[in-house]
C-alpha atoms as a PDB file:
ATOM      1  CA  UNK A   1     -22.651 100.761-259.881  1.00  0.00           C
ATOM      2  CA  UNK A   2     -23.389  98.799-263.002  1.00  0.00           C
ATOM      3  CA  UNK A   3     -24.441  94.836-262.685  1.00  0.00           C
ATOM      4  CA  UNK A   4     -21.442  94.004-265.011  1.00  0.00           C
ATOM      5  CA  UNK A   5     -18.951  95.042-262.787  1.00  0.00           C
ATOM      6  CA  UNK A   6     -16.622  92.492-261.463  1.00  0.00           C
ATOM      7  CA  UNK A   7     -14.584  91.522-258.630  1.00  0.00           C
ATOM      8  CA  UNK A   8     -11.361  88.914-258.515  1.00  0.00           C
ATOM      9  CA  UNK A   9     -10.653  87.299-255.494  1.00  0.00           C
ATOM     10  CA  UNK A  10      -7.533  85.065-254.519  1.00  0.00           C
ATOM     11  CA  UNK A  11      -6.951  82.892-251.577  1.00  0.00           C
ATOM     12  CA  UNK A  12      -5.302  79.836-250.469  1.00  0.00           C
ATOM     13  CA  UNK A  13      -6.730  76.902-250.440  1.00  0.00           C
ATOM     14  CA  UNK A  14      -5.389  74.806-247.847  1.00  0.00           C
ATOM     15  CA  UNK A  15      -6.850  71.518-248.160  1.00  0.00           C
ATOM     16  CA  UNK A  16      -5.561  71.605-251.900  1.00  0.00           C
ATOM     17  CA  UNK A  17      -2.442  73.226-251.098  1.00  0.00           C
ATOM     18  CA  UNK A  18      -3.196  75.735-253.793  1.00  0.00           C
ATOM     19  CA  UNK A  19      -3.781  79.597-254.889  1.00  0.00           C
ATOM     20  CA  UNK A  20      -7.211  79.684-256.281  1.00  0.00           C
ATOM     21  CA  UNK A  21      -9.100  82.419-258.141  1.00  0.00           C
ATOM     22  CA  UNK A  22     -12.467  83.789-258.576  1.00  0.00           C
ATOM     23  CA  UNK A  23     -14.362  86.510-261.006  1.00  0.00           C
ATOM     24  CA  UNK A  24     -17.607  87.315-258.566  1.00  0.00           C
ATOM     25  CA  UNK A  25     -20.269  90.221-258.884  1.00  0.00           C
ATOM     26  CA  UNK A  26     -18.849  93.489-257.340  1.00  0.00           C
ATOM     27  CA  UNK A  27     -21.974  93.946-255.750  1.00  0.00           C
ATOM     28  CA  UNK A  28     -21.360  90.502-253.803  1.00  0.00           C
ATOM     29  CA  UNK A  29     -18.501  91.855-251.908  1.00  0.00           C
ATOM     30  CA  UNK A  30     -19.089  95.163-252.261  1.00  0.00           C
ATOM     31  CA  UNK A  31     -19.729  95.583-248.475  1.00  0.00           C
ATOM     32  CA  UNK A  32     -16.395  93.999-247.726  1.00  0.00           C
ATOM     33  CA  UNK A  33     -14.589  96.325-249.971  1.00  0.00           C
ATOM     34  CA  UNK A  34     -15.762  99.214-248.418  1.00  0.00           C
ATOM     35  CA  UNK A  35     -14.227  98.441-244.967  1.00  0.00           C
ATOM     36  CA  UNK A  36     -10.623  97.653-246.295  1.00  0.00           C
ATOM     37  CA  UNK A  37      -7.749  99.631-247.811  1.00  0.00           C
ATOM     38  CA  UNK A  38      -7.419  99.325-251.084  1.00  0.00           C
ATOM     39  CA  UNK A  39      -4.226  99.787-253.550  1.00  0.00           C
ATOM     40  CA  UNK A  40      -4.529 100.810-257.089  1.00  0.00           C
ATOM     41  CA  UNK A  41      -2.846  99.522-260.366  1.00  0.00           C
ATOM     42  CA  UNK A  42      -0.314 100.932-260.793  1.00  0.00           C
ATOM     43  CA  UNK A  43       0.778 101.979-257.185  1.00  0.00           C
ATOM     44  CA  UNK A  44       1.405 105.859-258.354  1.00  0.00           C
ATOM     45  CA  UNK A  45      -0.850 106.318-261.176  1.00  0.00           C
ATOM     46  CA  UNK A  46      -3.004 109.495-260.271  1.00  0.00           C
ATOM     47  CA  UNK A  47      -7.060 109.592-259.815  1.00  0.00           C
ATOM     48  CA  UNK A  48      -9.151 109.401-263.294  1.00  0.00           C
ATOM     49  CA  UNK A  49      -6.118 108.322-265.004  1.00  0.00           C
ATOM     50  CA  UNK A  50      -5.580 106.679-269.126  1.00  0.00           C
ATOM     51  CA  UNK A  51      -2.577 105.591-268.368  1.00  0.00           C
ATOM     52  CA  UNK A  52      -1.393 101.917-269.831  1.00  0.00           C
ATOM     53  CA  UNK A  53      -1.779  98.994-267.807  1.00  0.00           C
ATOM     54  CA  UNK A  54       1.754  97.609-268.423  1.00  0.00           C
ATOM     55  CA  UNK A  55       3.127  93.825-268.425  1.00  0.00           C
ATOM     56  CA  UNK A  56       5.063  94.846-265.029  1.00  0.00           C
ATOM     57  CA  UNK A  57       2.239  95.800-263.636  1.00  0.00           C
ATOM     58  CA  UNK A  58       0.763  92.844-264.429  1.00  0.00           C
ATOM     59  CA  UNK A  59       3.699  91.490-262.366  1.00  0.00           C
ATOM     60  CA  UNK A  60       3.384  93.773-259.836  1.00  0.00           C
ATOM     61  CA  UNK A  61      -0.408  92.732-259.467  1.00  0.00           C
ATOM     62  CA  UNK A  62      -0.054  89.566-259.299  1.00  0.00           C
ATOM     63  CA  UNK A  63       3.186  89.330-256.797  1.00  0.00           C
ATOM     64  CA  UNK A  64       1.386  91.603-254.281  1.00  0.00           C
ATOM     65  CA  UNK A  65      -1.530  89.286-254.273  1.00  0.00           C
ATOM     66  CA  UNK A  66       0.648  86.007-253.977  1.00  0.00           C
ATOM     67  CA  UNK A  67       2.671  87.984-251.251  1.00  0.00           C
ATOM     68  CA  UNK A  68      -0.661  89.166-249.264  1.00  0.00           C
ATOM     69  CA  UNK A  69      -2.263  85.738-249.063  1.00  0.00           C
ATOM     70  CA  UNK A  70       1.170  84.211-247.879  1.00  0.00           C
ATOM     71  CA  UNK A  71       1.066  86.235-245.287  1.00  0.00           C
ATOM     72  CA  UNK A  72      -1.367  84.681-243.654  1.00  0.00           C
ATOM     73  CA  UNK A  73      -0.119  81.106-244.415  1.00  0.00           C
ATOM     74  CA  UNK A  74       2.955  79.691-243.573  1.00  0.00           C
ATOM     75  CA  UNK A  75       2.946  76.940-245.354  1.00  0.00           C
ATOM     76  CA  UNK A  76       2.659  78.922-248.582  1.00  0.00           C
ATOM     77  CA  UNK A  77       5.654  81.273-247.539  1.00  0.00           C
ATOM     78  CA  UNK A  78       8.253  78.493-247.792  1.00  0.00           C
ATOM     79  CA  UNK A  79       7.052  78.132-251.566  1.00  0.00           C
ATOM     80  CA  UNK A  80       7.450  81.860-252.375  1.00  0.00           C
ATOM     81  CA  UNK A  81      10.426  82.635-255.099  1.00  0.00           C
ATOM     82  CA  UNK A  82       9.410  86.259-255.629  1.00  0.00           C
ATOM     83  CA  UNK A  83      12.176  88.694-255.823  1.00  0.00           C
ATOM     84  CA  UNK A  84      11.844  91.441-253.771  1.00  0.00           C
ATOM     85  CA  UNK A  85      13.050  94.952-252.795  1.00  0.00           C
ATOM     86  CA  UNK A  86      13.861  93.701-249.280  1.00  0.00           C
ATOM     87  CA  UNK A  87      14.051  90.191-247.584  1.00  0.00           C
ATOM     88  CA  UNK A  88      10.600  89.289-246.764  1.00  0.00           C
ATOM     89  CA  UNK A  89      10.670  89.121-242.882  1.00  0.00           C
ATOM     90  CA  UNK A  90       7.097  86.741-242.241  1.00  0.00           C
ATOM     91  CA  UNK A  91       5.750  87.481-238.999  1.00  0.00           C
ATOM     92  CA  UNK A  92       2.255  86.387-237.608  1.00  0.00           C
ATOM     93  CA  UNK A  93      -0.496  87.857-238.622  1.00  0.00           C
ATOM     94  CA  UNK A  94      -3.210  89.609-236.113  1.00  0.00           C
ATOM     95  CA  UNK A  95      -6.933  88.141-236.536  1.00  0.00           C
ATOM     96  CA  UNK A  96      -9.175  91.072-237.615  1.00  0.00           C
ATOM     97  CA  UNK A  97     -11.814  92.025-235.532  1.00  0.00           C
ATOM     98  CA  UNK A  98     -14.079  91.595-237.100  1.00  0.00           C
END
């Protein structure tokens, strides 16, 4: 893995009350990305793939993220106007064991 690669990471921030970002080193969290699941973008493109990265992906990308941290924080969900498919139904989330 090259040195230049990159990884973004989102989270809430609760003492600010805000969704924060960060560009880190892949090779910083490279560990934790190789015990979760992991979704590309887009959703269906296939393996090794030129397709276009398109502005509702972009969309996509970025509502999936907002959606996964609020998960986790309930305070957040109550700020959420993302349209959906379905009604979000927010239940609690189970600590990892990790």
């Amino acid at each position: 893995m090259s040195q230049r690669q990159t990884a973004f990471i989102t989270y809430f921030d609760e003492h600010s009350g805000q969704v924060k970002f960060c560009v880190v080193p892949r090779h910083f969290v490279q560990s934790a990305i190789d015990r979760v699941m992991c979704i590309s973008v887009p959703p269906d493109a296939p393996e090794h793939t030129d397709s276009p990265f398109t502005d509702e992906d972009a969309r996509k990308l970025g509502g999936m993220a907002i959606l996964a941290i609020a998960g986790a924080n309930p305070e957040l969900q109550a700020r959420i106007q993302i349209t959906t498919e379905m009604p979000m139904e927010w239940k609690p989330t189970k600590p990892s064991k990790g």
